[in-house]
C-alpha atoms as a PDB file:
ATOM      1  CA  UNK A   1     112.864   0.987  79.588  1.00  0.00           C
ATOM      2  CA  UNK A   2     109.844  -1.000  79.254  1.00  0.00           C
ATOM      3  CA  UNK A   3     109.497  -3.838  76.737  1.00  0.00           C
ATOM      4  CA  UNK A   4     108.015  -3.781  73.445  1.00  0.00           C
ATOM      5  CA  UNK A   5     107.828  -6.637  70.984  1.00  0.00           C
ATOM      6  CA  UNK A   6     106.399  -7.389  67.628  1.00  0.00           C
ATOM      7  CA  UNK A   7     104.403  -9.468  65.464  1.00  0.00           C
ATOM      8  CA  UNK A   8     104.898  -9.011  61.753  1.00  0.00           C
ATOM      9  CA  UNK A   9     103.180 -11.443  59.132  1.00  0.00           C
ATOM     10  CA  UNK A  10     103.090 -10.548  55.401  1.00  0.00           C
ATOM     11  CA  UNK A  11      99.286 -10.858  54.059  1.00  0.00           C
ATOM     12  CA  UNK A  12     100.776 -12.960  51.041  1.00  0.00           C
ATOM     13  CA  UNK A  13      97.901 -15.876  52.515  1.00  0.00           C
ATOM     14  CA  UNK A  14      96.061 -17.050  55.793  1.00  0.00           C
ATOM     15  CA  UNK A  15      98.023 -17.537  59.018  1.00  0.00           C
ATOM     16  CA  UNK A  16      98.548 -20.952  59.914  1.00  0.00           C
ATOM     17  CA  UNK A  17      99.744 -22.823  62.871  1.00  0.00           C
ATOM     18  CA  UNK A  18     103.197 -21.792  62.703  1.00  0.00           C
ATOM     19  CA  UNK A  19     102.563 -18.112  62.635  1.00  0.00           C
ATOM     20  CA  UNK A  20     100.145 -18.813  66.210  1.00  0.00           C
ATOM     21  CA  UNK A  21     103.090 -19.948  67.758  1.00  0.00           C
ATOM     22  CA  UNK A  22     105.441 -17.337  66.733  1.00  0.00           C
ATOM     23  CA  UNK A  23     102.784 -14.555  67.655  1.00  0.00           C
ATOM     24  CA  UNK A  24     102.036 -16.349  71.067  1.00  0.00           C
ATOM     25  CA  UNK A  25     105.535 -15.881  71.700  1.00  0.00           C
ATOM     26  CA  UNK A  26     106.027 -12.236  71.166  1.00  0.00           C
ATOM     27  CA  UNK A  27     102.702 -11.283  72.835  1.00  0.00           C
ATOM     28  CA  UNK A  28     103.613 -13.241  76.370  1.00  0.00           C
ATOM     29  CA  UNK A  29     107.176 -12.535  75.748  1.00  0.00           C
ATOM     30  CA  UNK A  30     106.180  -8.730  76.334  1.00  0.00           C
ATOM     31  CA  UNK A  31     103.123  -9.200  78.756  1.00  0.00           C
ATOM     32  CA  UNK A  32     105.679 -10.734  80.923  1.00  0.00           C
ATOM     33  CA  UNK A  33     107.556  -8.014  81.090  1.00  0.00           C
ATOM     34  CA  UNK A  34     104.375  -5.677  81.685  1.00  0.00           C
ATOM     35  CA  UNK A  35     105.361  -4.456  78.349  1.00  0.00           C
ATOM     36  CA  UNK A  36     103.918  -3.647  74.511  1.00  0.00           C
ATOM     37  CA  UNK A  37     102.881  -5.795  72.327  1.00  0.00           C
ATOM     38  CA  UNK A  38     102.622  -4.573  68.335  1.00  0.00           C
ATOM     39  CA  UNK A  39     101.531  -5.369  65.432  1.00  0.00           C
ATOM     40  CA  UNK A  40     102.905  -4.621  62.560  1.00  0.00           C
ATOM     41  CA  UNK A  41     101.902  -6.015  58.448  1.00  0.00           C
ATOM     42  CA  UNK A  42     104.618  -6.366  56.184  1.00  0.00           C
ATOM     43  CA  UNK A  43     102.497  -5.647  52.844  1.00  0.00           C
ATOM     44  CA  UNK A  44     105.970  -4.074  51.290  1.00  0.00           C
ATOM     45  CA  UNK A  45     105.295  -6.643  48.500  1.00  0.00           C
ATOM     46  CA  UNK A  46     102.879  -4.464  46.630  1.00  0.00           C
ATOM     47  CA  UNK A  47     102.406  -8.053  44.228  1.00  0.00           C
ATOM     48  CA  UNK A  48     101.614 -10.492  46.365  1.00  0.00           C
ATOM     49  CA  UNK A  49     100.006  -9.182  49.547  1.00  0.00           C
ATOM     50  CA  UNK A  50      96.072  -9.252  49.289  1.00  0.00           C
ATOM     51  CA  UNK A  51      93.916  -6.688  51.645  1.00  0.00           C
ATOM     52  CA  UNK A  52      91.472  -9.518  52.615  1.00  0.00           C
ATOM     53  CA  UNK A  53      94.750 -11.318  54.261  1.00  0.00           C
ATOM     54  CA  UNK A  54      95.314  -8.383  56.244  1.00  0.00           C
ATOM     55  CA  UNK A  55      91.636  -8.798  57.526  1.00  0.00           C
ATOM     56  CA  UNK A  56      92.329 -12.427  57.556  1.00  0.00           C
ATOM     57  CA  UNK A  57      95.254 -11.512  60.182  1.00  0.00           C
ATOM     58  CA  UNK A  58      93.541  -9.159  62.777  1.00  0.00           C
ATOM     59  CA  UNK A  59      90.254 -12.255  62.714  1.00  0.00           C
ATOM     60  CA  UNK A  60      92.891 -14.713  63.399  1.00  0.00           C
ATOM     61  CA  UNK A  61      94.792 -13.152  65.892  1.00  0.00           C
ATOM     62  CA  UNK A  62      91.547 -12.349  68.103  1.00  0.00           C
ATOM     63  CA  UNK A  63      90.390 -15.891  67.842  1.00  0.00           C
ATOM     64  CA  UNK A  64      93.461 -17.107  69.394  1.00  0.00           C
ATOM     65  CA  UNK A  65      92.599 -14.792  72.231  1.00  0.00           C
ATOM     66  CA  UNK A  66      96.217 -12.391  71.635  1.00  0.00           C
ATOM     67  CA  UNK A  67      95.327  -7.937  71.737  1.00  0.00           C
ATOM     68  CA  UNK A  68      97.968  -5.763  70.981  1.00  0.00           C
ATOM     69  CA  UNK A  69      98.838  -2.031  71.631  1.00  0.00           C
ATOM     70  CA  UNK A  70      98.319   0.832  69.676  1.00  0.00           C
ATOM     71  CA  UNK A  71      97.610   1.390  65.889  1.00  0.00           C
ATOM     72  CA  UNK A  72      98.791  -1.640  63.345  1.00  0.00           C
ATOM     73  CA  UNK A  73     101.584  -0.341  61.411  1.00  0.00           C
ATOM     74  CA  UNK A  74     102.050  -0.890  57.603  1.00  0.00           C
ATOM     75  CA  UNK A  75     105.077  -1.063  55.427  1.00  0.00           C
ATOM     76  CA  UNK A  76     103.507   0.188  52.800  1.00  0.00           C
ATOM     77  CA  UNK A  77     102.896   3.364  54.401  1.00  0.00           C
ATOM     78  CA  UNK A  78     106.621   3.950  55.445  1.00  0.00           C
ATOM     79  CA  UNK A  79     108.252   3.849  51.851  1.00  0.00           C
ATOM     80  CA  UNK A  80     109.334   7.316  52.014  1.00  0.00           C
ATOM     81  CA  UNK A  81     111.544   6.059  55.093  1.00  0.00           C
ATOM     82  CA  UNK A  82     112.902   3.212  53.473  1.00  0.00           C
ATOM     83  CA  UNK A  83     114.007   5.368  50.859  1.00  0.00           C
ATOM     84  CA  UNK A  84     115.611   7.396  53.018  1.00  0.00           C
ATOM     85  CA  UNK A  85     118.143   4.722  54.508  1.00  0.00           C
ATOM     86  CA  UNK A  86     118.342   3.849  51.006  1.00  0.00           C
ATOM     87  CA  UNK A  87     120.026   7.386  49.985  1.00  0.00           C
ATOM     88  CA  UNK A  88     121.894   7.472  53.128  1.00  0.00           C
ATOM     89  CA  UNK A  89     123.785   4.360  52.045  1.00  0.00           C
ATOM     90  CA  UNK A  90     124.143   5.863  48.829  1.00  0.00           C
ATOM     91  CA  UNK A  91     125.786   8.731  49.259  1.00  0.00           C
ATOM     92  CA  UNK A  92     128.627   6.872  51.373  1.00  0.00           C
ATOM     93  CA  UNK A  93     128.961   4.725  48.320  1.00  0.00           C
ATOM     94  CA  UNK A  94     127.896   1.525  50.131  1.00  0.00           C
ATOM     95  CA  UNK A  95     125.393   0.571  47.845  1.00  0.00           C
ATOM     96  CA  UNK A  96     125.693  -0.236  44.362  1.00  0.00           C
ATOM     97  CA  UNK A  97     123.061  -0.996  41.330  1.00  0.00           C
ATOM     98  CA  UNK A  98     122.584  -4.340  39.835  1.00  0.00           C
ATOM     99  CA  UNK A  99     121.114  -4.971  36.748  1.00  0.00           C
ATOM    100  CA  UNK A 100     121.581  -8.923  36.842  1.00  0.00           C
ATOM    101  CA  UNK A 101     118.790 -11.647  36.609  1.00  0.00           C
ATOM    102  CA  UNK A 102     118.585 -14.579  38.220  1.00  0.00           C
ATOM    103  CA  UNK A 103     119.506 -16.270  35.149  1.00  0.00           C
ATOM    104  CA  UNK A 104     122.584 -14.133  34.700  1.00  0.00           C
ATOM    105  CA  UNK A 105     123.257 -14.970  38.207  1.00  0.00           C
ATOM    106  CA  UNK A 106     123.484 -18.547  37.799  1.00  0.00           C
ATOM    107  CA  UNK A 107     125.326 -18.735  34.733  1.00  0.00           C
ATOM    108  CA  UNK A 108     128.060 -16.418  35.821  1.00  0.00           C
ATOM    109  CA  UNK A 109     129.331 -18.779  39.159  1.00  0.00           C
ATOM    110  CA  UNK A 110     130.895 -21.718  37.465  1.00  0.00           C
ATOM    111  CA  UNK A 111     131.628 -22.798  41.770  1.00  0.00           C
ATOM    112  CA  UNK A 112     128.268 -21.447  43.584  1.00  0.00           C
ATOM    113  CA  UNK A 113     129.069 -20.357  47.148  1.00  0.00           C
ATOM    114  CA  UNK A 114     126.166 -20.894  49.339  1.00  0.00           C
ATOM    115  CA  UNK A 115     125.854 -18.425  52.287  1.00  0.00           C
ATOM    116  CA  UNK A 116     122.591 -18.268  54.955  1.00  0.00           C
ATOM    117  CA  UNK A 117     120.340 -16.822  52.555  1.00  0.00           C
ATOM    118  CA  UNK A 118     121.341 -19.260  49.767  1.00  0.00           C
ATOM    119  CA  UNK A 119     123.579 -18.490  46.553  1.00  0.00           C
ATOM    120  CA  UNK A 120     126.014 -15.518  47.018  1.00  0.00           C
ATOM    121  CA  UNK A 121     126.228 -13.210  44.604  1.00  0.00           C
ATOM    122  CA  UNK A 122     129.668 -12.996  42.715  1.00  0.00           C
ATOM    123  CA  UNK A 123     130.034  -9.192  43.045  1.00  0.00           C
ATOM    124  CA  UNK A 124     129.311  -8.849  39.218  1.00  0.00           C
ATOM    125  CA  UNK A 125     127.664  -5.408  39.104  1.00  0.00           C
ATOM    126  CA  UNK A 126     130.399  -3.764  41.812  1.00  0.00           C
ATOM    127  CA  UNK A 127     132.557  -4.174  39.101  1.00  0.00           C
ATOM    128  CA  UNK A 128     131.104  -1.679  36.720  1.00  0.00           C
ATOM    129  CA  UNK A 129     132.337   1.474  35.880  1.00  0.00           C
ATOM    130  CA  UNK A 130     130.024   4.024  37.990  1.00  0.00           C
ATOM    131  CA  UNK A 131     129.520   6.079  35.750  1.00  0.00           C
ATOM    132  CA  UNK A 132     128.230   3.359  33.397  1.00  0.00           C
ATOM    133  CA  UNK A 133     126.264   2.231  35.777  1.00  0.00           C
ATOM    134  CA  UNK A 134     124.209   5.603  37.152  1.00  0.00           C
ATOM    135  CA  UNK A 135     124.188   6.062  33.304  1.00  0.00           C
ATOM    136  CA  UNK A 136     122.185   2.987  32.831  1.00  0.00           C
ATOM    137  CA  UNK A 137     120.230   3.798  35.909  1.00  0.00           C
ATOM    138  CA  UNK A 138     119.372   7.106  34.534  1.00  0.00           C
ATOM    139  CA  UNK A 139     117.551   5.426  31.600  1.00  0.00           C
ATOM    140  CA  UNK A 140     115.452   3.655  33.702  1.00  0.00           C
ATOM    141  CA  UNK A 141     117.062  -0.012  33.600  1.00  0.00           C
ATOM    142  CA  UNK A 142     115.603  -2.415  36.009  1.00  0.00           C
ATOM    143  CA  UNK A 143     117.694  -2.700  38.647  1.00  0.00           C
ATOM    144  CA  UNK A 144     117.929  -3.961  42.531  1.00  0.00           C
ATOM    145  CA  UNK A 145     120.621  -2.084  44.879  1.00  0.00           C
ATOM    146  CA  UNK A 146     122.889  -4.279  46.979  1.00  0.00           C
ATOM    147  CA  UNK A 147     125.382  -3.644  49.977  1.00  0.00           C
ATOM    148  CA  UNK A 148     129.035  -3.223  48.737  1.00  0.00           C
ATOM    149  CA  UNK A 149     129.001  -6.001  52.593  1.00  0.00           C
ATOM    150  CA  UNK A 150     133.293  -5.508  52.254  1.00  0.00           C
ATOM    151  CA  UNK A 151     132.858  -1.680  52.472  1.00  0.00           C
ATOM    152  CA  UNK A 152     130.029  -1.631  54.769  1.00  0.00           C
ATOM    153  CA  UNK A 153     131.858  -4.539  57.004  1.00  0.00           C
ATOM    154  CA  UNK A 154     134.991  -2.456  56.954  1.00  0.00           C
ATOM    155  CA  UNK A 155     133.135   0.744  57.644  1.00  0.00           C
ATOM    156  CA  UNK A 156     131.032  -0.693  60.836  1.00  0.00           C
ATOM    157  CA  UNK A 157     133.730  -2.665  62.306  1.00  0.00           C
ATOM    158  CA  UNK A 158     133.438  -5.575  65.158  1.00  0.00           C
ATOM    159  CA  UNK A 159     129.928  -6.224  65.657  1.00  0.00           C
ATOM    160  CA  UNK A 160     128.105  -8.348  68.699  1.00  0.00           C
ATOM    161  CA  UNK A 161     123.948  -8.867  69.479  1.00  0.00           C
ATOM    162  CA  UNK A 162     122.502 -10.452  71.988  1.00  0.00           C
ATOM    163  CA  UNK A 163     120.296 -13.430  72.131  1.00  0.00           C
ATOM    164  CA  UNK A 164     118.074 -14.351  75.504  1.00  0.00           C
ATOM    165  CA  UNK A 165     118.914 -18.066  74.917  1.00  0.00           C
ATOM    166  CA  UNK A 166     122.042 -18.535  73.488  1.00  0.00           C
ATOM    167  CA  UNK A 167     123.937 -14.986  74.563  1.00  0.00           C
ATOM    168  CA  UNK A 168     126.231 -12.404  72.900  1.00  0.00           C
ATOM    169  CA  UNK A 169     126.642 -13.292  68.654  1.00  0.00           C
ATOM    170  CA  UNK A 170     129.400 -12.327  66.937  1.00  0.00           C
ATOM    171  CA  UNK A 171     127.869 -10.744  63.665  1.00  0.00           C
ATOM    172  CA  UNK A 172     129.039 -12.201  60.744  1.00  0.00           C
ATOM    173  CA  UNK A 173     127.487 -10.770  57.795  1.00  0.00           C
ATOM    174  CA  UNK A 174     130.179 -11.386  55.382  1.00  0.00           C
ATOM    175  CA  UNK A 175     128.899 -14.768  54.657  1.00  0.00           C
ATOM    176  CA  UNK A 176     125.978 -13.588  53.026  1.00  0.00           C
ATOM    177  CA  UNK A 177     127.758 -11.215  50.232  1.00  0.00           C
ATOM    178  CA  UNK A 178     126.485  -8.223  48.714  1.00  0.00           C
ATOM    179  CA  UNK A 179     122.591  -8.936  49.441  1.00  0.00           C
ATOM    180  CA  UNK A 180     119.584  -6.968  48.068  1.00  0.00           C
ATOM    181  CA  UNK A 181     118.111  -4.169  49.886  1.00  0.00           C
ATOM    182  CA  UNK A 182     115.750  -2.946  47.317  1.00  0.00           C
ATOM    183  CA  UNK A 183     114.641  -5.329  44.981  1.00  0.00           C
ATOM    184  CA  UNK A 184     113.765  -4.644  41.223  1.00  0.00           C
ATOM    185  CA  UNK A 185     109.834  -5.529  42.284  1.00  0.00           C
ATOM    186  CA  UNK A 186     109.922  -3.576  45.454  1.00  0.00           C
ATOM    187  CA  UNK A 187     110.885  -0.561  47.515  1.00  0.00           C
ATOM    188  CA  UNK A 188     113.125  -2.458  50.185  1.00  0.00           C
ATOM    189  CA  UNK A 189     114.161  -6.007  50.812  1.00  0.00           C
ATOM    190  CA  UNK A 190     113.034  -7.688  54.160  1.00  0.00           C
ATOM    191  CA  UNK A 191     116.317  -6.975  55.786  1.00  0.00           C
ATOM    192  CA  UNK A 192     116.376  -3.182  54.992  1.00  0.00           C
ATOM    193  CA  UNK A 193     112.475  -2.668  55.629  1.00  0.00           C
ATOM    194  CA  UNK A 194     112.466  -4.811  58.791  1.00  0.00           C
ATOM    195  CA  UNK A 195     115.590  -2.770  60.192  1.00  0.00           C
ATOM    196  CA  UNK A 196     113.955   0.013  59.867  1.00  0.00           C
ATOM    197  CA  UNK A 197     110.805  -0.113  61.001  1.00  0.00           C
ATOM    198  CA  UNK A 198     111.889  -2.084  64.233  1.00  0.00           C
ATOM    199  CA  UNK A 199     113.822   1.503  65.328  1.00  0.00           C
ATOM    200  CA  UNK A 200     111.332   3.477  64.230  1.00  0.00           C
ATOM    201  CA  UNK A 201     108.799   1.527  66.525  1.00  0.00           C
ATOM    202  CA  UNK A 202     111.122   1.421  69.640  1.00  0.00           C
ATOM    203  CA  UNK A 203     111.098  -2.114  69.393  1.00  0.00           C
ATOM    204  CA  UNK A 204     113.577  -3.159  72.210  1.00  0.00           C
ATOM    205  CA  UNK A 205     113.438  -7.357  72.149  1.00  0.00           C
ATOM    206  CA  UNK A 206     112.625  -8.861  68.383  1.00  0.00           C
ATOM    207  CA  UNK A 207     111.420 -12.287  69.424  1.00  0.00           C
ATOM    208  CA  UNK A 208     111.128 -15.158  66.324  1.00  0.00           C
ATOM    209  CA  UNK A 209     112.093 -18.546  65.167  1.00  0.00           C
ATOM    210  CA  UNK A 210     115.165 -19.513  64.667  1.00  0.00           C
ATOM    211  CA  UNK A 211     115.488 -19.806  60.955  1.00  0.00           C
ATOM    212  CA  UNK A 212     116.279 -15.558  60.790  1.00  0.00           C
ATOM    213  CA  UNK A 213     119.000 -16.122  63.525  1.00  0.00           C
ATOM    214  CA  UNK A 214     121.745 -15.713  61.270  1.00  0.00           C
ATOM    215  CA  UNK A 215     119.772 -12.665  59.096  1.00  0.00           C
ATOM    216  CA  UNK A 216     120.462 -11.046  62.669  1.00  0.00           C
ATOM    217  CA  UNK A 217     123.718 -10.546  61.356  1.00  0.00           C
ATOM    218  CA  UNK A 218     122.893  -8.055  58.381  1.00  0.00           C
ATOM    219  CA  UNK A 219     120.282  -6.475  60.806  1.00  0.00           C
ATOM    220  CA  UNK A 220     123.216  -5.502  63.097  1.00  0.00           C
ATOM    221  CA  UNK A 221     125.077  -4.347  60.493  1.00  0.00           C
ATOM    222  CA  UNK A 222     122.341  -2.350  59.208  1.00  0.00           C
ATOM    223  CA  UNK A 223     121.766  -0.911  62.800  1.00  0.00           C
ATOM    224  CA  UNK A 224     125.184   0.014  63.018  1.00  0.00           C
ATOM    225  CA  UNK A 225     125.432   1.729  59.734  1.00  0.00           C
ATOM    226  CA  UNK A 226     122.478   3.733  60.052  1.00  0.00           C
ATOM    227  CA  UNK A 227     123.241   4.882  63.390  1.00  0.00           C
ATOM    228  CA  UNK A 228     120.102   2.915  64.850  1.00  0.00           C
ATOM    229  CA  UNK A 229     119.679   1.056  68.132  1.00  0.00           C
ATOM    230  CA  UNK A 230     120.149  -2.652  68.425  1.00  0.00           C
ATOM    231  CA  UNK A 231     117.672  -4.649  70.474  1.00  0.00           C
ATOM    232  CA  UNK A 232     117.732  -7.585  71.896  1.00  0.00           C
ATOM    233  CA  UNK A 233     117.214 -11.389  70.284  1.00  0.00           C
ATOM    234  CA  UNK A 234     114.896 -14.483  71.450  1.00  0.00           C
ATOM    235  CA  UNK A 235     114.873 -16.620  68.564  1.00  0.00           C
ATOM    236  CA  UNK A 236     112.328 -19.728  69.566  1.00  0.00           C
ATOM    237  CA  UNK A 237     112.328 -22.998  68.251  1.00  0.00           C
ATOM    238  CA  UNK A 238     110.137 -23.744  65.057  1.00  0.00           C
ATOM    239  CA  UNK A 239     107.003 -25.550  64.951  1.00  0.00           C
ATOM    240  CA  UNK A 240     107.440 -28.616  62.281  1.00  0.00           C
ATOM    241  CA  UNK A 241     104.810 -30.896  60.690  1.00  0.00           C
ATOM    242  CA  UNK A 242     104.441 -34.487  60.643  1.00  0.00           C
ATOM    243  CA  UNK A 243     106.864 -34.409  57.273  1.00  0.00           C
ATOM    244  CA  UNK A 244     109.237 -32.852  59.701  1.00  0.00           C
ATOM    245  CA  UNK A 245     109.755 -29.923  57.649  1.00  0.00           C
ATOM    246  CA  UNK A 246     109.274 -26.459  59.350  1.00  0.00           C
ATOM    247  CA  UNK A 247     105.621 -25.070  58.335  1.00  0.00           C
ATOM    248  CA  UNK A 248     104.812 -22.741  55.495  1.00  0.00           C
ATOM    249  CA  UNK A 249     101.979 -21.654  53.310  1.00  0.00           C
ATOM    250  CA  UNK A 250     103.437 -23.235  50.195  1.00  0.00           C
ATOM    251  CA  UNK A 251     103.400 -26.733  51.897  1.00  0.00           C
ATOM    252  CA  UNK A 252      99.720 -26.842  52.082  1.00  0.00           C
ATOM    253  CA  UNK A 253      99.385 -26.682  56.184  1.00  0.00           C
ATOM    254  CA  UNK A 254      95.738 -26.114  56.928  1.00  0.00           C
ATOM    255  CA  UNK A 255      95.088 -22.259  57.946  1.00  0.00           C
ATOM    256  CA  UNK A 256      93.865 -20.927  61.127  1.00  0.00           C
ATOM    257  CA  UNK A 257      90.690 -20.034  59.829  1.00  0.00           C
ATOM    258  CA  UNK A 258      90.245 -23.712  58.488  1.00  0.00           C
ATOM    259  CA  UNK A 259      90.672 -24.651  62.134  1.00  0.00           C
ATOM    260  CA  UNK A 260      88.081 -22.444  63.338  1.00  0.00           C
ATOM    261  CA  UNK A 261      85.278 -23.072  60.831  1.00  0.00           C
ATOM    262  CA  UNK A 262      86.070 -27.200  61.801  1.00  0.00           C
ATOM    263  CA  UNK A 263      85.531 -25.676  65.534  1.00  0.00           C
ATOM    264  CA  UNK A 264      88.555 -25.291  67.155  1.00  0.00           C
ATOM    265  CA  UNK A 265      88.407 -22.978  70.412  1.00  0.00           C
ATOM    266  CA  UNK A 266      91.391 -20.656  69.398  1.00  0.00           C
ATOM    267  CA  UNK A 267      91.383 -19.796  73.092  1.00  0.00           C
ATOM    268  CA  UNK A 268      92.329 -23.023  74.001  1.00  0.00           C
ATOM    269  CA  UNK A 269      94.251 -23.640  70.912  1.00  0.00           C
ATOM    270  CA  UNK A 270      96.757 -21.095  72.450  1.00  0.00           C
ATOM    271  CA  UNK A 271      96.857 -22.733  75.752  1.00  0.00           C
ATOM    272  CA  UNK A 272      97.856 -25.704  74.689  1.00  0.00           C
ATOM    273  CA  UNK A 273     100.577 -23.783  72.369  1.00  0.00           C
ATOM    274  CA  UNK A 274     101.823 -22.196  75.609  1.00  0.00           C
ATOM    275  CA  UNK A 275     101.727 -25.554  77.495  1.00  0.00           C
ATOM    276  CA  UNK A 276     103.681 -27.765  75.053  1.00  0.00           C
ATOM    277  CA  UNK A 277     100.396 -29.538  73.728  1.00  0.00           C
ATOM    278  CA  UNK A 278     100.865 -29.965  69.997  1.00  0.00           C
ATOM    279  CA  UNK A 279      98.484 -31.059  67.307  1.00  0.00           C
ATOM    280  CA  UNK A 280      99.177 -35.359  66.655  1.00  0.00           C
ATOM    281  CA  UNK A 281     102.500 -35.013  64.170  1.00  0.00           C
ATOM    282  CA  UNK A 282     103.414 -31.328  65.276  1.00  0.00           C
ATOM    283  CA  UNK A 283     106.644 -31.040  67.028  1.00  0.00           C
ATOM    284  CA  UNK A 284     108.472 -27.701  68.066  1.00  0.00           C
ATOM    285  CA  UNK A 285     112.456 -27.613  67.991  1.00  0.00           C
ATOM    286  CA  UNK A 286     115.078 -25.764  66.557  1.00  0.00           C
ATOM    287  CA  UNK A 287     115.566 -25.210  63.078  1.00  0.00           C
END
């Protein structure tokens, strides 16, 4: 079977330096391999995302000299699929409404457990009374839905993926707890929607940094519980600025399109990615 891999921003802002990296690595990752290279946009965040980013994706992705095959996908086209998984895990009772805040959230843990995506939720809303609780759904209370994880970890079973660098993983999603996989604000959460859309594409190696290594583990649990295929890993190591933190858009890292208008070649830019060559205070290593 031939290779395909992805690049998937969310146009929430303008790609920066870390997000070059990350797509450099999926595209030659696949060309490699004589295989497929996609592109897909994440705009499931229907508040945030901003139609001149997704412009602002496609502008920066040429300049850095990277093509990729076949139409760009969009999560906001594919809610009716989301939706579906959604009522899947319904009707086998694995998912449960919950009506809490974060506010709620926080008062309720008097000892907060912190798990890979950060503060675990206590199970609060798995406690109602169902009926109570499709009643109060019924009358159109905001609400998220969350994975019963104790049912749906006793329901999948032993679970193992595969990563290029490190090897076989023993899934562990337990340590996350009952996470979100359709938010109050949105149709899916980035672990449901990203599922998904990676089987539906015929994605067969997911290639990205290593800070969503351990998310892998809800992703396989997700695979196995909607009867989708499982891929294989190559999480690379994360580009980090001269603060030493890894680079995001909230930290104020200059965008890729701020590099071009100062004249950067993005052609070369991408070599030197490739080769190792950073930027003065850039360093690349795991997360």
């Amino acid at each position: 079977m031939s290779v395909v891999s992805r690049f998937a921003p969310s146009p929430t802002g303008r790609l920066h330096l870390g997000h070059a990296f990350a797509a450099i690595q999926a595209h030659d990752h696949a060309r490699a391999e004589g295989g497929a290279f996609l592109l897909r946009i994440e705009d499931i965040d229907g508040t945030r995302s901003r139609e001149e980013h997704v412009a602002g994706i496609v502008e920066d992705l040429a300049w850095l000299g990277l093509a990729w095959d076949g139409p760009v996908v969009r999560q906001s086209a594919r809610l009716d699929e989301y939706e579906r998984a959604l009522a899947d895990l319904r009707g086998r009772a694995l998912l449960y409404p919950c009506f809490c805040t974060r506010a709620d959230i926080a008062a309720s843990v008097s000892a907060p457990h912190r798990g890979p995506d950060g503060l675990v939720y206590p199970g609060t809303c798995r406690r109602l009374n169902p009926g109570a609780a499709a009643a109060r759904v019924a009358a159109g209370q905001a609400h998220a839905w969350r994975l019963d994880m104790a049912g749906a970890v006793a329901y999948a079973g032993l679970l193992t993926w595969n990563d290029l660098v490190v090897g076989t993983q023993i899934a562990e999603p337990m340590a996350f707890g009952d996470v979100v996989l359709a938010r109050k604000d949105a149709p899916a959460s980035y672990h449901l929607a990203v599922t998904v859309d990676d089987a539906a594409q015929r994605v067969t190696d997911v290639v990205r940094g290593r800070d969503l290594f351990r998310a892998t583990d809800i992703h396989r649990l997700l695979q196995a519980l909607l009867g989708l295929p499982t891929p294989v890993y190559r999480h690379h190591d994360l580009l980090l600025g001269p603060d030493g933190e890894r680079l995001a858009k909230r930290n104020g890292v200059p965008a890729l399109a701020d590099m071009r208008a100062a004249g950067v070649d993005g052609v070369e830019l991408a070599a030197g990615l490739r080769a190792g060559r950073l930027p003065i205070g850039f360093t690349a290593r795991d997360a």
